[in-house]
Protein backbone atom coordinates (compact mmCIF):
# COMPACT_ATOMS: atom_id res chain seq x y z
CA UNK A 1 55.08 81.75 -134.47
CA UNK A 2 57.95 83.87 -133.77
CA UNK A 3 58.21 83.34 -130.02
CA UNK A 4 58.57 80.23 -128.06
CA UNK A 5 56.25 79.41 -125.74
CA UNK A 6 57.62 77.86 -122.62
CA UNK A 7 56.45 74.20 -121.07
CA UNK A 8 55.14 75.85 -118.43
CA UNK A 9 53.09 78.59 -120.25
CA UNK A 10 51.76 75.93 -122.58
CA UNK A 11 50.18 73.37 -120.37
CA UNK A 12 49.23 76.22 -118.08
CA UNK A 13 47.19 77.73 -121.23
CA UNK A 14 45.92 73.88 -122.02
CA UNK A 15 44.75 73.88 -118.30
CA UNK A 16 42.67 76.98 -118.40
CA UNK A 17 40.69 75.89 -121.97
CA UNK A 18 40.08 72.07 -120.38
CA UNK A 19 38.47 73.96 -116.95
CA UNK A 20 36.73 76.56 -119.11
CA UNK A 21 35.43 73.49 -121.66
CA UNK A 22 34.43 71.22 -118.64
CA UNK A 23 32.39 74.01 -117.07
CA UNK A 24 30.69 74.83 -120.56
CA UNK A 25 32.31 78.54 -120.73
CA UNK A 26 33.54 79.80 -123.90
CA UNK A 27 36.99 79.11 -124.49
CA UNK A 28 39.13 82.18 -123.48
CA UNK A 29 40.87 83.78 -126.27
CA UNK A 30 44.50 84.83 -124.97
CA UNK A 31 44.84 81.03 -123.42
CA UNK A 32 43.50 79.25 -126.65
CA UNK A 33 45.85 81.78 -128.60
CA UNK A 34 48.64 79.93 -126.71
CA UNK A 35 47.63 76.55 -126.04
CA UNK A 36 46.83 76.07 -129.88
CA UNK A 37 50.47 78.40 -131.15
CA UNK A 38 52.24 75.63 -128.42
CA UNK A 39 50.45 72.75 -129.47
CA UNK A 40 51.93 73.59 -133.43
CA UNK A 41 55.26 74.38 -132.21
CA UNK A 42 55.37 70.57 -130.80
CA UNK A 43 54.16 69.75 -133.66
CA UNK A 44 57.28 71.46 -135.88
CA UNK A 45 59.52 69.62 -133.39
CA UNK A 46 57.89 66.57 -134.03
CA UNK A 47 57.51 67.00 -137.53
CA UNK A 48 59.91 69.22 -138.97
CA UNK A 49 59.46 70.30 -142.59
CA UNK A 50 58.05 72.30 -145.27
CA UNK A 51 55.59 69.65 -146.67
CA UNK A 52 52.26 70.23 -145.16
CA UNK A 53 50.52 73.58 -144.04
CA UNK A 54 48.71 73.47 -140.95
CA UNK A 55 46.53 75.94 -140.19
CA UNK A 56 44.26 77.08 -137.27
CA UNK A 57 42.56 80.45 -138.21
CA UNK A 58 42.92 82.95 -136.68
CA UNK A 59 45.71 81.49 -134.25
CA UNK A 60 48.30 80.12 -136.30
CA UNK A 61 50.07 78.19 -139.13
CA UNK A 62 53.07 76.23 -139.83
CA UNK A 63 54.67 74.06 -142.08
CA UNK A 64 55.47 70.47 -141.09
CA UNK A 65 56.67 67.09 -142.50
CA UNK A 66 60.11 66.72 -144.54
CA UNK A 67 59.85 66.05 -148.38
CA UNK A 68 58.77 68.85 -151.56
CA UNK A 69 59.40 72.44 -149.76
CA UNK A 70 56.74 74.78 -150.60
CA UNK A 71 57.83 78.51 -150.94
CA UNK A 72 54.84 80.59 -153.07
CA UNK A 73 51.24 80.18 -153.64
CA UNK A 74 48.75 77.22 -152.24
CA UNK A 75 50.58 74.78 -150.94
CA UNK A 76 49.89 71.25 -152.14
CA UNK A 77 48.85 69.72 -148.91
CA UNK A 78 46.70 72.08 -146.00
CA UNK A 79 45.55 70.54 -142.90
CA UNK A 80 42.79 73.32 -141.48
CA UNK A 81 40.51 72.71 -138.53
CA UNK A 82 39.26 75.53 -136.04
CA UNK A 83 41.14 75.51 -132.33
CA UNK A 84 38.97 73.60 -130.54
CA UNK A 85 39.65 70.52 -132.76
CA UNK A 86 42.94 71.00 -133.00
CA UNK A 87 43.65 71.07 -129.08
CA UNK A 88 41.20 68.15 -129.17
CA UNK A 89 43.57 66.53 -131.67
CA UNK A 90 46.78 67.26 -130.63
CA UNK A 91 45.90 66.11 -126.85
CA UNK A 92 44.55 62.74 -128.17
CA UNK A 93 40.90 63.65 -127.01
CA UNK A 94 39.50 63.14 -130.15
CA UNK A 95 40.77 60.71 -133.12
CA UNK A 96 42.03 62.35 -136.62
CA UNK A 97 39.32 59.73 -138.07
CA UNK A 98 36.45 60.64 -136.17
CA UNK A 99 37.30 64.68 -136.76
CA UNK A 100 38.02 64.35 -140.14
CA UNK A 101 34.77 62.16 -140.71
CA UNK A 102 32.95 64.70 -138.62
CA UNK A 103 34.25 67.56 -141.32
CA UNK A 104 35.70 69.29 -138.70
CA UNK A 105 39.18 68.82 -140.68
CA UNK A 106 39.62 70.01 -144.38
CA UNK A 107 42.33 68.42 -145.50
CA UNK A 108 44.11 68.69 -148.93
CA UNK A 109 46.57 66.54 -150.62
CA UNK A 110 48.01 63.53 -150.61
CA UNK A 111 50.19 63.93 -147.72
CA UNK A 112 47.75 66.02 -145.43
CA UNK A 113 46.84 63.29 -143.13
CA UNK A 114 48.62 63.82 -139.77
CA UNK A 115 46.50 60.59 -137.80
CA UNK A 116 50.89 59.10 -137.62
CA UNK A 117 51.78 62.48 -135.87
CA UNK A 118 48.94 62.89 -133.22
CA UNK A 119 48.08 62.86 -130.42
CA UNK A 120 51.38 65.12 -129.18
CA UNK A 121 51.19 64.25 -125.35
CA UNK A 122 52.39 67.94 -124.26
């Protein structure tokens, strides 16, 4: 995520996928690209760190929550879900317990759990 996506680009991006979700369209690619790369980068603010890997293929990744820095390899604890769930996640539309029962999370390690951290309310 090397550049910052404004306020204002973010919620406008958010905007488009809710319309295009609510009238059953496929969600557009350059405006999920953003909303999902803004919705991480409030979740680095929120979060900082190098503890957990979050990752939404093929949009984005980042590393969150202060403790054990990881630096090569598979990190210890990955939090992966596709872009839909995340937005769904990250806007408080959907519960981390119901996606994560659901399978629609893989999560591994014992700190990947990010229920404390979500919704974001962009």
């Amino acid at each position: 995520m090397a550049r910052r996506i404004t306020t204002d680009d973010g919620r406008a991006a958010l905007a488009a996928v809710g319309a295009a979700r609510a009238d059953g369209q496929a969600l557009p690619r350059a405006e999920t690209a953003t909303a999902v790369r803004y919705l991480l980068q409030l979740l680095v603010e929120k979060a900082p760190g190098g503890t957990v890997e979050v990752r939404v293929p093929p949009y984005g990744a980042v590393q969150v929550i202060e403790g054990p820095r990881h630096t090569r390899g598979t990190p210890p604890n990955v939090v992966e879900t596709d872009a839909a769930t995340w937005i769904d996640l990250a806007t408080g539309a959907e519960g981390w317990g119901d996606a994560a029962a659901s399978g629609r999370i893989l999560a591994s390690g014992t700190r990947a759990d990010l229920a404390d951290l979500l919704p974001l309310r962009p």
